[in-house]
Protein backbone atom coordinates (compact mmCIF):
# COMPACT_ATOMS: atom_id res chain seq x y z
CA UNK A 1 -11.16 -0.94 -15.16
CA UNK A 2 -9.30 0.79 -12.79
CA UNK A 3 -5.22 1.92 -13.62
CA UNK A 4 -2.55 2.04 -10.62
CA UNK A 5 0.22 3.41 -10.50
CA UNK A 6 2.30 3.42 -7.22
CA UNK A 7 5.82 5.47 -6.30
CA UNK A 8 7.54 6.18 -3.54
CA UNK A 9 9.79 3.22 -2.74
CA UNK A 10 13.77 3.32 -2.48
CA UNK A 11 16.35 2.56 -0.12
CA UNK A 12 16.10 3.61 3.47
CA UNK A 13 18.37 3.06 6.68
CA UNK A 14 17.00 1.13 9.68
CA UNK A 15 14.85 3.36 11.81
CA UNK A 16 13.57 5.46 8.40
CA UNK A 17 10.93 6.61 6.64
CA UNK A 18 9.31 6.73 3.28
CA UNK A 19 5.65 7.42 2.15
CA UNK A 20 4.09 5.36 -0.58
CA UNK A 21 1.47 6.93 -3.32
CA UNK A 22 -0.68 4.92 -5.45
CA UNK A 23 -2.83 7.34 -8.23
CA UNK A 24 -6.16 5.52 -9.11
CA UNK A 25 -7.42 6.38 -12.67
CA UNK A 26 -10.10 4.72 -14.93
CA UNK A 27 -13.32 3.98 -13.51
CA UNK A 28 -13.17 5.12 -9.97
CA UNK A 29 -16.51 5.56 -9.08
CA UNK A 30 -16.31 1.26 -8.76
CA UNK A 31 -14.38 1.27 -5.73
CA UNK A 32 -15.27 0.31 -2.58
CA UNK A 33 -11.77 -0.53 -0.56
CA UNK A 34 -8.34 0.07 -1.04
CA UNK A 35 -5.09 -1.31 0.23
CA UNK A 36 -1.20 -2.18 0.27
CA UNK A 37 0.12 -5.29 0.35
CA UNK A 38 3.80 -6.39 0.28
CA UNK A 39 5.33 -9.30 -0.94
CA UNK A 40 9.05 -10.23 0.24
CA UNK A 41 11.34 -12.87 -1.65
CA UNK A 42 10.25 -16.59 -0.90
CA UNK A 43 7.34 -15.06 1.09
CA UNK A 44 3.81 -14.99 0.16
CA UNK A 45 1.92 -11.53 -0.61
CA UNK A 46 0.70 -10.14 2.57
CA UNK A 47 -1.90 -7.25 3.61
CA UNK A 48 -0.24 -4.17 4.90
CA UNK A 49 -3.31 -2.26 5.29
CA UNK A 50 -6.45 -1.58 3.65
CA UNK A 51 -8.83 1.37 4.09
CA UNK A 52 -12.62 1.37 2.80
CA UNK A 53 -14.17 4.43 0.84
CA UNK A 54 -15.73 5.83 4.08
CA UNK A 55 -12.21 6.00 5.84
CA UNK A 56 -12.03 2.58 8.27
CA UNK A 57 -8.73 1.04 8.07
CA UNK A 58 -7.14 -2.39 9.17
CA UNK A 59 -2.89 -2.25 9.55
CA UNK A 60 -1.75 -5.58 10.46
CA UNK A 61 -0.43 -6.69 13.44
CA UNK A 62 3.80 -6.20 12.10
CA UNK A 63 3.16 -2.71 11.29
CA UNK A 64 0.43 -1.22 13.59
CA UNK A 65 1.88 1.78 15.18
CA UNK A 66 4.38 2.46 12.79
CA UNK A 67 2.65 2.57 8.94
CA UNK A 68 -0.38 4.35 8.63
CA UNK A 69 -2.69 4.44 5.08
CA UNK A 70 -4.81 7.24 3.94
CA UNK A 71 -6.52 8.30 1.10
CA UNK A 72 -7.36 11.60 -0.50
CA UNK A 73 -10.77 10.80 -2.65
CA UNK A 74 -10.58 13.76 -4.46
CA UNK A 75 -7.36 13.21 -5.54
CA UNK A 76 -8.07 9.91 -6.55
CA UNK A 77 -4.65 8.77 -4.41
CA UNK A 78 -3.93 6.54 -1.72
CA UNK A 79 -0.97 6.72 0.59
CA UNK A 80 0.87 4.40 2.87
CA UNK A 81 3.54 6.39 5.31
CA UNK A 82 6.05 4.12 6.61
CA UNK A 83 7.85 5.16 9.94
CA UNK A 84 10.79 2.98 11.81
CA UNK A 85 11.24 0.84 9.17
CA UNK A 86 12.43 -2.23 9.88
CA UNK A 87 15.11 -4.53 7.64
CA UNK A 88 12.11 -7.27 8.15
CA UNK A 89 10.08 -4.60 6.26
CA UNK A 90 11.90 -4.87 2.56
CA UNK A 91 9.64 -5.95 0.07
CA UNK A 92 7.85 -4.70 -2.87
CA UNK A 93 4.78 -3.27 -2.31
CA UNK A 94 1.44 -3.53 -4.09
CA UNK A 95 -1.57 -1.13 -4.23
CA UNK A 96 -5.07 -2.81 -4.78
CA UNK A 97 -7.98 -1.23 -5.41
CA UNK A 98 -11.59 -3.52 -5.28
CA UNK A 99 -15.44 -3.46 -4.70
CA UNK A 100 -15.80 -6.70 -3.01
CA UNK A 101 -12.75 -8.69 -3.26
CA UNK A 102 -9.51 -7.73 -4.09
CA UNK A 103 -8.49 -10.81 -5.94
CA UNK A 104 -11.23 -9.39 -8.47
CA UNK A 105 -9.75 -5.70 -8.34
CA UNK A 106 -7.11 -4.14 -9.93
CA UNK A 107 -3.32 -4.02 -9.07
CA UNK A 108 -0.93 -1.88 -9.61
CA UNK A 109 2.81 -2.89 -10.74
CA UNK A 110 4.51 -2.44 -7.52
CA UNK A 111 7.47 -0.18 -5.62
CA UNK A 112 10.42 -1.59 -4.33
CA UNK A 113 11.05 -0.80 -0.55
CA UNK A 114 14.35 -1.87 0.80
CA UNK A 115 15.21 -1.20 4.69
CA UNK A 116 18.80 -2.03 5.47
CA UNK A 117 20.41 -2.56 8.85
């Protein structure tokens, strides 16, 4: 079982910035991939961006070139910086760690990231 814990989130002007942490305890050595997701009122959850244990990452289309994820393995902690945020960007945001699929993995509880205009 693997623990999440994610902070970071607040309330940013249009054109911000924040950076995201998740800390990963618990049985670490049983993930493969890890990721953010985001999941906006009336909207279903969405990937952000995911990056695998040897350091490939995916950022989806609405945020390439603007978010970028990270991890630090030794620090057990992955990271999501957030650059000119958009208002289309509030949401609350979800770390997921998983082997194979992350509807099998572990979740964490979620930070709240509002953008206003």
């Amino acid at each position: 079982q693997v623990q999440l814990v994610e902070s970071g989130g607040g309330l940013v002007q249009a054109g911000g910035s924040l950076r995201l942490s998740c800390a990963a305890s618990g049985s670490i050595f049983s993930i493969n991939n890890m990721g953010w997701y985001r999941q906006a009122p009336g909207k279903e959850r969405e990937l952000v961006a995911r990056i695998s244990s040897l350091g490939s990452t995916y950022h989806a289309d609405s945020v390439k070139g603007r978010f970028t994820i990270s991890r630090d393995n030794n620090q057990n902690t992955l990271y999501l910086q957030m650059n000119s945020l958009k208002p289309e960007d509030t949401a609350k945001y979800y770390c997921a760690a998983w082997r194979l699929s992350p509807t099998m993995g572990s979740w964490g509880q979620g930070t709240q990231v509002t953008v206003s205009s």
